[in-house]
C-alpha atoms as a PDB file:
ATOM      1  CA  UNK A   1      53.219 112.010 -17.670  1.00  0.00           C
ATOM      2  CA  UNK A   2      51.374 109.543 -19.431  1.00  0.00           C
ATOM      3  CA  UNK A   3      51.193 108.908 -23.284  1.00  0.00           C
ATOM      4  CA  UNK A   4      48.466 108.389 -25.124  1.00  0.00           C
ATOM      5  CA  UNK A   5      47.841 105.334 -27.752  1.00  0.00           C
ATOM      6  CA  UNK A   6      47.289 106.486 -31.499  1.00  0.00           C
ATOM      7  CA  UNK A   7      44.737 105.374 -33.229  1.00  0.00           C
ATOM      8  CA  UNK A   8      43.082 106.104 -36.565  1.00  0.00           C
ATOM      9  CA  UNK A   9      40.412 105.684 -38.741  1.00  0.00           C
ATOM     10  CA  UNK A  10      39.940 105.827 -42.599  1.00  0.00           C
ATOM     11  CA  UNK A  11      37.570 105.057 -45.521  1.00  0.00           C
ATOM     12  CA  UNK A  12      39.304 103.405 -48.503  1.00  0.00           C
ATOM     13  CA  UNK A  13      37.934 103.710 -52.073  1.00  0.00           C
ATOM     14  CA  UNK A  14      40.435 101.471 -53.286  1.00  0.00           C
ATOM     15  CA  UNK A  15      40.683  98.425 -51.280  1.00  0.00           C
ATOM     16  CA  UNK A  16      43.276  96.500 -53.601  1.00  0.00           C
ATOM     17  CA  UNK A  17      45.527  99.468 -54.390  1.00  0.00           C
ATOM     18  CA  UNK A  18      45.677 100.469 -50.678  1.00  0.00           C
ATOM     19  CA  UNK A  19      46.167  96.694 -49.842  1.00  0.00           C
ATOM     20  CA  UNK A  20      49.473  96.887 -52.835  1.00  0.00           C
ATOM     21  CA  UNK A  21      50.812  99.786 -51.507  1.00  0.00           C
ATOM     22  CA  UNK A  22      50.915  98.804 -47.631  1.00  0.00           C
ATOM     23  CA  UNK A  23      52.285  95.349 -48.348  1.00  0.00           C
ATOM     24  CA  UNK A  24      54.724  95.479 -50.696  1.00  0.00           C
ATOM     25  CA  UNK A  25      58.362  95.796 -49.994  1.00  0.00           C
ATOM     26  CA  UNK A  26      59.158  97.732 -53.511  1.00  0.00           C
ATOM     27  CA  UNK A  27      57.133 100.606 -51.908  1.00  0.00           C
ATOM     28  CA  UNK A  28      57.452 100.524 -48.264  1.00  0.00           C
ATOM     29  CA  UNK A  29      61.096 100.990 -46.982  1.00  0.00           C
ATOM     30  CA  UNK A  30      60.826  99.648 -43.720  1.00  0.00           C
ATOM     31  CA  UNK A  31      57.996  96.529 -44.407  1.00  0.00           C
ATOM     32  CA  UNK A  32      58.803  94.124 -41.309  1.00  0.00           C
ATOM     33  CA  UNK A  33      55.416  91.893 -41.565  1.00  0.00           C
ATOM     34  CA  UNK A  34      52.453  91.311 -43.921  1.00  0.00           C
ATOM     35  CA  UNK A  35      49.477  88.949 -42.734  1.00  0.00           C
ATOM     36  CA  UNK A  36      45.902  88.355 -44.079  1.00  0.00           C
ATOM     37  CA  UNK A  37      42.811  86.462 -42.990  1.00  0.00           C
ATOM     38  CA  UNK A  38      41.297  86.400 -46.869  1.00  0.00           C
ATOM     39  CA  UNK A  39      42.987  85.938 -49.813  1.00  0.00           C
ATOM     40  CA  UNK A  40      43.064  87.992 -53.012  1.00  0.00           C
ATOM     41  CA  UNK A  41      39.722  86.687 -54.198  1.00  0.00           C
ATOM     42  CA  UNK A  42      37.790  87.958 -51.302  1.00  0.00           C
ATOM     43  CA  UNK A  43      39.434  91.424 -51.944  1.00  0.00           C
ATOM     44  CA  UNK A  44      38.148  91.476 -55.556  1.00  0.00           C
ATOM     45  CA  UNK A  45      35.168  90.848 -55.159  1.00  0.00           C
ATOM     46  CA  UNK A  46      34.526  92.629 -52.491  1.00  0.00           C
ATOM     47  CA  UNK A  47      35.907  95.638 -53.787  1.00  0.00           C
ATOM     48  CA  UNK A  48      33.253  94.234 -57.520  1.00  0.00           C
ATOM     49  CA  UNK A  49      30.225  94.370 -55.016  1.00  0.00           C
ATOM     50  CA  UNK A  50      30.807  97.422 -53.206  1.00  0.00           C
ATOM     51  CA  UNK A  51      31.379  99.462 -56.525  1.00  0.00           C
ATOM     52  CA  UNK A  52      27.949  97.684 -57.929  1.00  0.00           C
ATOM     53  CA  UNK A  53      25.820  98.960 -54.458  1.00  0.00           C
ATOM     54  CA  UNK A  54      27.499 102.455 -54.745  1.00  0.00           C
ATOM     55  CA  UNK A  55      26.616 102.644 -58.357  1.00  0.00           C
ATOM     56  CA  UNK A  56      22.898 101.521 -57.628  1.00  0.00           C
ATOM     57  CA  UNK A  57      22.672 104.139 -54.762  1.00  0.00           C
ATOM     58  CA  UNK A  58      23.414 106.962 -57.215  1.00  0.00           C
ATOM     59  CA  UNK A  59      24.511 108.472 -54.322  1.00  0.00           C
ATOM     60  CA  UNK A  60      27.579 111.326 -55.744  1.00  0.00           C
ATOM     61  CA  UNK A  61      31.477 110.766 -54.526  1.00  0.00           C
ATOM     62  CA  UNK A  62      33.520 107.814 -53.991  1.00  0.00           C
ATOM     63  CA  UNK A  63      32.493 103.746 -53.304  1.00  0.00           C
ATOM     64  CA  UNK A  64      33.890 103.042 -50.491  1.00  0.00           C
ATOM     65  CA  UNK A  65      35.241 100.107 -49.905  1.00  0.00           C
ATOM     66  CA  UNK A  66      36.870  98.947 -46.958  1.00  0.00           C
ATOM     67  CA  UNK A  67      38.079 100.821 -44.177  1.00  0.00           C
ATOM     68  CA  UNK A  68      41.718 100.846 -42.752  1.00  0.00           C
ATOM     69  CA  UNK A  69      43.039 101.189 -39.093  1.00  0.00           C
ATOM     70  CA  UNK A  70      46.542 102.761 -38.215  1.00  0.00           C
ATOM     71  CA  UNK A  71      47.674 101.627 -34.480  1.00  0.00           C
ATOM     72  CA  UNK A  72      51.098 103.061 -33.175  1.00  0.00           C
ATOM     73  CA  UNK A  73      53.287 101.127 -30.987  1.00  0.00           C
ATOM     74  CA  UNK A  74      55.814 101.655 -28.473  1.00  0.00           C
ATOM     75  CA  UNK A  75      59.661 101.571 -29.640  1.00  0.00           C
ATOM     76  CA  UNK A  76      59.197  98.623 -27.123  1.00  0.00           C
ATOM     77  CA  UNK A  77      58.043  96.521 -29.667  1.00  0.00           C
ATOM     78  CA  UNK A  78      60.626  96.697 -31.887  1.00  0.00           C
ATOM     79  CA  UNK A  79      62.070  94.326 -29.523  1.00  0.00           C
ATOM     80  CA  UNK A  80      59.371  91.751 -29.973  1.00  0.00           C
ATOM     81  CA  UNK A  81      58.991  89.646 -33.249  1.00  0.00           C
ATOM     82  CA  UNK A  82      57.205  91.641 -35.681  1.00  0.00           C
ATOM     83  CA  UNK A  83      55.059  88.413 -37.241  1.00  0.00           C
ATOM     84  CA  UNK A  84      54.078  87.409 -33.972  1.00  0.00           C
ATOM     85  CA  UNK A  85      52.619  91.272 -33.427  1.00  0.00           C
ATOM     86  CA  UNK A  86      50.996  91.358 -36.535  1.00  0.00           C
ATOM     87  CA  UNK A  87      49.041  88.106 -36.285  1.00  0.00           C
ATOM     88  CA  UNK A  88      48.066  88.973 -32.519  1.00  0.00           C
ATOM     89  CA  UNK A  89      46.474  92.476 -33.270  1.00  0.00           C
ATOM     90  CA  UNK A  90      44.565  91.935 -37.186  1.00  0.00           C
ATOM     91  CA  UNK A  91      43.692  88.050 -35.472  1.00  0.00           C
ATOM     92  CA  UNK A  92      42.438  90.038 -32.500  1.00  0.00           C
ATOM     93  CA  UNK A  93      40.259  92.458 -34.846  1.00  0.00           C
ATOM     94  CA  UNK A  94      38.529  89.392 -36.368  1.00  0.00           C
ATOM     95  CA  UNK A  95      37.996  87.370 -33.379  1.00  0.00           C
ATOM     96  CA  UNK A  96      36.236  90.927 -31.876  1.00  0.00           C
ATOM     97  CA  UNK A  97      34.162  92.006 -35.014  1.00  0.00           C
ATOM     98  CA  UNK A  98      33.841  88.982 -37.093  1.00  0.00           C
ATOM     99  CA  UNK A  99      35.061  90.188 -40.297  1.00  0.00           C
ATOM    100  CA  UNK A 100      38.168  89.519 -42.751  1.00  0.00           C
ATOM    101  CA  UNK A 101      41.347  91.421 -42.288  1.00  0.00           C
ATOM    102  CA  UNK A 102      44.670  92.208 -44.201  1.00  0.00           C
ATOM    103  CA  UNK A 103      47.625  94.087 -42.429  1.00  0.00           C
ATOM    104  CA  UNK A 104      51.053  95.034 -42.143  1.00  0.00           C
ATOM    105  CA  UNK A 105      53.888  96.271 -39.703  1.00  0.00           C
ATOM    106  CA  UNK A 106      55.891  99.436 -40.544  1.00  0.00           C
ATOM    107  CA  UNK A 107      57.592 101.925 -39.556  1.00  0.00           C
ATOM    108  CA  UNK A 108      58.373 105.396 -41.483  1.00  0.00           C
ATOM    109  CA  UNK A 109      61.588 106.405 -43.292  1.00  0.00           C
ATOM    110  CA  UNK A 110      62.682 108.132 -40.183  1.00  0.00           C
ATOM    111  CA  UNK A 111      61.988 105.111 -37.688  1.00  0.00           C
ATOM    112  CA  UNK A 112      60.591 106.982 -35.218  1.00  0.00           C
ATOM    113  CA  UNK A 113      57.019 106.039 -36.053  1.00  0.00           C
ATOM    114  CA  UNK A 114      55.897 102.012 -35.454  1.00  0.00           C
ATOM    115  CA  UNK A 115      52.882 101.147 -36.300  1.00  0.00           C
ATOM    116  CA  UNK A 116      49.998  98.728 -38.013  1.00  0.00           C
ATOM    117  CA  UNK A 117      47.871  99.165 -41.233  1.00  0.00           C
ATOM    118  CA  UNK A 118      44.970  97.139 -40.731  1.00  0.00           C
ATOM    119  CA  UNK A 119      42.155  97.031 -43.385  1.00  0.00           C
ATOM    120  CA  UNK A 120      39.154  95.514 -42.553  1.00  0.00           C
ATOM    121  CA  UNK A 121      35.949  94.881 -44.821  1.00  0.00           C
ATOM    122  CA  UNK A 122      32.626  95.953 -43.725  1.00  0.00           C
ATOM    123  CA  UNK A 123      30.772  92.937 -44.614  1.00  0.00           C
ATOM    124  CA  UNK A 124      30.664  89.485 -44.403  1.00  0.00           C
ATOM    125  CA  UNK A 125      30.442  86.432 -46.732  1.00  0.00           C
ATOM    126  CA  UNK A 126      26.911  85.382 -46.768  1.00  0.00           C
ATOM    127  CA  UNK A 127      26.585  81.629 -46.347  1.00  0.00           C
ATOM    128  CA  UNK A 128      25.152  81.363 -50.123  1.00  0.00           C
ATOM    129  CA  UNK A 129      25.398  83.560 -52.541  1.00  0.00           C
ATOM    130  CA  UNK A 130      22.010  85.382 -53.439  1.00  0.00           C
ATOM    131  CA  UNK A 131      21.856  84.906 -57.475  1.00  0.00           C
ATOM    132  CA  UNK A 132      18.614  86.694 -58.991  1.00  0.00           C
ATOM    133  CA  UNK A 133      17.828  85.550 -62.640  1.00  0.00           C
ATOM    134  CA  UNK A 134      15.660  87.552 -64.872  1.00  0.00           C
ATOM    135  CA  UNK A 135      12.585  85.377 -65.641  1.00  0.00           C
ATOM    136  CA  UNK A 136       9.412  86.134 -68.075  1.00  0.00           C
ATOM    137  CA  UNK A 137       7.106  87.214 -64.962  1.00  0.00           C
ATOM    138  CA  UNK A 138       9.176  89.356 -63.515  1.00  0.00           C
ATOM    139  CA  UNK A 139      11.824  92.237 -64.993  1.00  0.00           C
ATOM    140  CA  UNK A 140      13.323  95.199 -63.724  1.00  0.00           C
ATOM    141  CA  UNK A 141      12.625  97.436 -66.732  1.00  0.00           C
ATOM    142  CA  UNK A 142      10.491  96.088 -69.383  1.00  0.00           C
ATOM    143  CA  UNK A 143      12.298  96.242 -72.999  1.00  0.00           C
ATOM    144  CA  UNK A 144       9.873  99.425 -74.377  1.00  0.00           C
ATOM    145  CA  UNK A 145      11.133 101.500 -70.820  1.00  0.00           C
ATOM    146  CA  UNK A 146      15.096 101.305 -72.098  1.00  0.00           C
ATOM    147  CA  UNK A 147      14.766 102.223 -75.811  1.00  0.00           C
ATOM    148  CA  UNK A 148      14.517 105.688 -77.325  1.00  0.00           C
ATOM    149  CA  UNK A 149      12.517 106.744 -79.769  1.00  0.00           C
ATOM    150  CA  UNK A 150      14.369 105.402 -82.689  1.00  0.00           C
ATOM    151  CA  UNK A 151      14.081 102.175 -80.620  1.00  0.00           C
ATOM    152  CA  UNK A 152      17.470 101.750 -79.524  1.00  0.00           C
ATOM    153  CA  UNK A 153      18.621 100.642 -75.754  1.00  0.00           C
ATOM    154  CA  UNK A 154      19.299 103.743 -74.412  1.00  0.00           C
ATOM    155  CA  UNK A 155      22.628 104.372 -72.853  1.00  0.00           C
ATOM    156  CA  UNK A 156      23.969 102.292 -69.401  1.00  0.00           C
ATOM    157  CA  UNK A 157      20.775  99.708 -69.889  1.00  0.00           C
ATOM    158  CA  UNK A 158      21.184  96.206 -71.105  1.00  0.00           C
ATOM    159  CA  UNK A 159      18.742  93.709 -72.443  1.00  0.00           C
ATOM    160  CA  UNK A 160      18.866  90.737 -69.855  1.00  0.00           C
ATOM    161  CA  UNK A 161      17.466  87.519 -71.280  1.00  0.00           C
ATOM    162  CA  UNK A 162      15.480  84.941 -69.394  1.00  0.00           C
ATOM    163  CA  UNK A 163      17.370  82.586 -67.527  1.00  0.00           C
ATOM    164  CA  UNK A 164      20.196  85.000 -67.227  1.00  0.00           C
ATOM    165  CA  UNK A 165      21.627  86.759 -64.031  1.00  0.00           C
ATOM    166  CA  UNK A 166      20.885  90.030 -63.873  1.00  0.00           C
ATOM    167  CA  UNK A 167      21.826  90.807 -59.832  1.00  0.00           C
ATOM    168  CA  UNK A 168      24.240  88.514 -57.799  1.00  0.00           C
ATOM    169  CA  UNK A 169      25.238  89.214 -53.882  1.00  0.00           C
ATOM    170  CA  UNK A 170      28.279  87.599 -52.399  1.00  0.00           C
ATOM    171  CA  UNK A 171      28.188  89.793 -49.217  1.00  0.00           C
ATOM    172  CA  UNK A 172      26.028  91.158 -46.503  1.00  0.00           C
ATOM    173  CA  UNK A 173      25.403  94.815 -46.449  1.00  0.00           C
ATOM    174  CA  UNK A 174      27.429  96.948 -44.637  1.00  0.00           C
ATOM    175  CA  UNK A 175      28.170  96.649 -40.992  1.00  0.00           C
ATOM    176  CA  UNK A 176      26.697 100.161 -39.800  1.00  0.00           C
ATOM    177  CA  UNK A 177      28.608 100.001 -36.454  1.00  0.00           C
ATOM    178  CA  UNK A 178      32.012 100.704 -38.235  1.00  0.00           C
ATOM    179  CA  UNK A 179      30.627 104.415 -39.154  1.00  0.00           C
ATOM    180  CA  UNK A 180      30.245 105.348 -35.573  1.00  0.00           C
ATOM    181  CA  UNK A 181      32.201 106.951 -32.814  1.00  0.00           C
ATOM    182  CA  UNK A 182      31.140 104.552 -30.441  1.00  0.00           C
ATOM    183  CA  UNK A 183      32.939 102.005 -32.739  1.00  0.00           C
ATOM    184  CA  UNK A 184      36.563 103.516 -33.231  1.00  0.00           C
ATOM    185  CA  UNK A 185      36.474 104.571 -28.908  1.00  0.00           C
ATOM    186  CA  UNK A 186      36.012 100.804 -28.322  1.00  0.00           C
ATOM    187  CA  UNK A 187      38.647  99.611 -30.967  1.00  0.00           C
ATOM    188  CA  UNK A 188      41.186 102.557 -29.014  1.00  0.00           C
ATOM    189  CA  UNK A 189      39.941 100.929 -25.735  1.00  0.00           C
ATOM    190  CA  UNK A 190      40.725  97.021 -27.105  1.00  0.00           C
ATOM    191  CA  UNK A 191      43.946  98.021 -28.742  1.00  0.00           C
ATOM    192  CA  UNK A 192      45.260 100.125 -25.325  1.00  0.00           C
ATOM    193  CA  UNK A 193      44.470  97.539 -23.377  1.00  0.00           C
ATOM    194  CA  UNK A 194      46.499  94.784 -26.051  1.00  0.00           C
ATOM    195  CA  UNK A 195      49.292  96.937 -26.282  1.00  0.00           C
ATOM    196  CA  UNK A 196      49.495  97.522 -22.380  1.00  0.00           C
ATOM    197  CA  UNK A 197      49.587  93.812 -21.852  1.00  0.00           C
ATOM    198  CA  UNK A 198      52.994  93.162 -23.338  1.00  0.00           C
ATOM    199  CA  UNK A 199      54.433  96.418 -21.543  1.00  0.00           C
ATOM    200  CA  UNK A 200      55.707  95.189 -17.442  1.00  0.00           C
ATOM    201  CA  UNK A 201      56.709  98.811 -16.605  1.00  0.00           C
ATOM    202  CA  UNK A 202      53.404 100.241 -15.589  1.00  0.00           C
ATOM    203  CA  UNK A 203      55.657 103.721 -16.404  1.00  0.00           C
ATOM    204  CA  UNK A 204      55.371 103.030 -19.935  1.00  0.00           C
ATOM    205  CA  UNK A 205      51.741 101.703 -20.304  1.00  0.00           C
ATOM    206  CA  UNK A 206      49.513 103.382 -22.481  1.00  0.00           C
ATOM    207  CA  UNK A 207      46.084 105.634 -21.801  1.00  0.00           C
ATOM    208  CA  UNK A 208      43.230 106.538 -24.424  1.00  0.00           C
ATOM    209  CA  UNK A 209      43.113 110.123 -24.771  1.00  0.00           C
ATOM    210  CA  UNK A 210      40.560 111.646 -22.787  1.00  0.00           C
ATOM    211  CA  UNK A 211      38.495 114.481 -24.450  1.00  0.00           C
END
């Protein structure tokens, strides 16, 4: 009977934490490989800008961040050299999708369970960043619209002076495809087939669940 590959598929609203906790050897037991295409800068502000959008939505719940992939393996590849694995499937995410990666190679306390963490952000770099400075023409809110009637700034407003930033982008928007179902069946599909190539018993090869 055939097995099935595993594949899942969660929101993070902590993109640094979650990207501590998975690659650190003080709280994973059985850490074998860490890789990332980004470094730590790209992770903070990413995580700055997505907290700033979800703020300015005033939409209710948790910013999220990033989104994370967890990918089973075989016991096969426990044979195989676990940096080598690592680099092949996160450098095989961004070569698909086009977008910055950090990952690591685990298995559980009990070792029965091998898999990847992969986070992945949901946007992109833009080639400049987009830098809007308040001017005298043009204002979000004008002084008079944020002060109460004792002339104070109300609450959460701030008096931005000309000349001064008052909105900067380092990011695109959000990919939308990562929300949909069409998006994690193709990553099961890509990773299947990637983890099938490295198996020579076709007995063993994995299959994508069939609903």
């Amino acid at each position: 009977m055939a097995r099935h590959s595993f594949i899942q598929m969660s929101k993070l609203p902590n993109v640094k934490g979650r990207i501590s906790y998975i690659t650190s050897h003080a709280k994973q037991e059985n850490l074998y490989a860490t890789y990332r295409t980004a470094d730590n800068t790209f992770w903070n502000n990413l995580a700055r800008e997505s907290q700033q959008e979800f703020l300015r939505s005033g939409t209710t719940g948790k910013g999220i961040e990033a989104r994370e992939l967890i990918i089973a393996l075989p016991e096969i590849y426990t044979t195989f050299d676990p940096q080598q694995v690592l680099e092949e499937f996160t450098n095989k995410f961004r070569q698909q999708y086009g977008v910055e990666c950090v990952s690591a190679l685990h298995h559980n306390k009990r070792k029965t369970n091998y898999h990847i963490h992969l986070i992945f952000s949901e946007r992109k770099l833009l080639p400049e960043p987009d830098i809007k400075i308040a001017t005298t023409g043009k204002r979000v809110r004008t002084k008079k619209e944020i002060t109460d009637e004792n002339g104070q700034v109300r609450k959460g407003c701030t008096v931005i002076k000309k000349g001064e930033v008052y909105e900067s982008h380092l990011f695109t928007t959000k990919d939308e495809r990562f929300k949909t179902e069409a998006f994690i069946a193709e990553a099961k599909e890509v990773y299947t087939e990637l983890i099938n190539s490295h198996i020579s018993d076709p007995e063993q090869r994995l299959k994508v669940f069939d609903k």
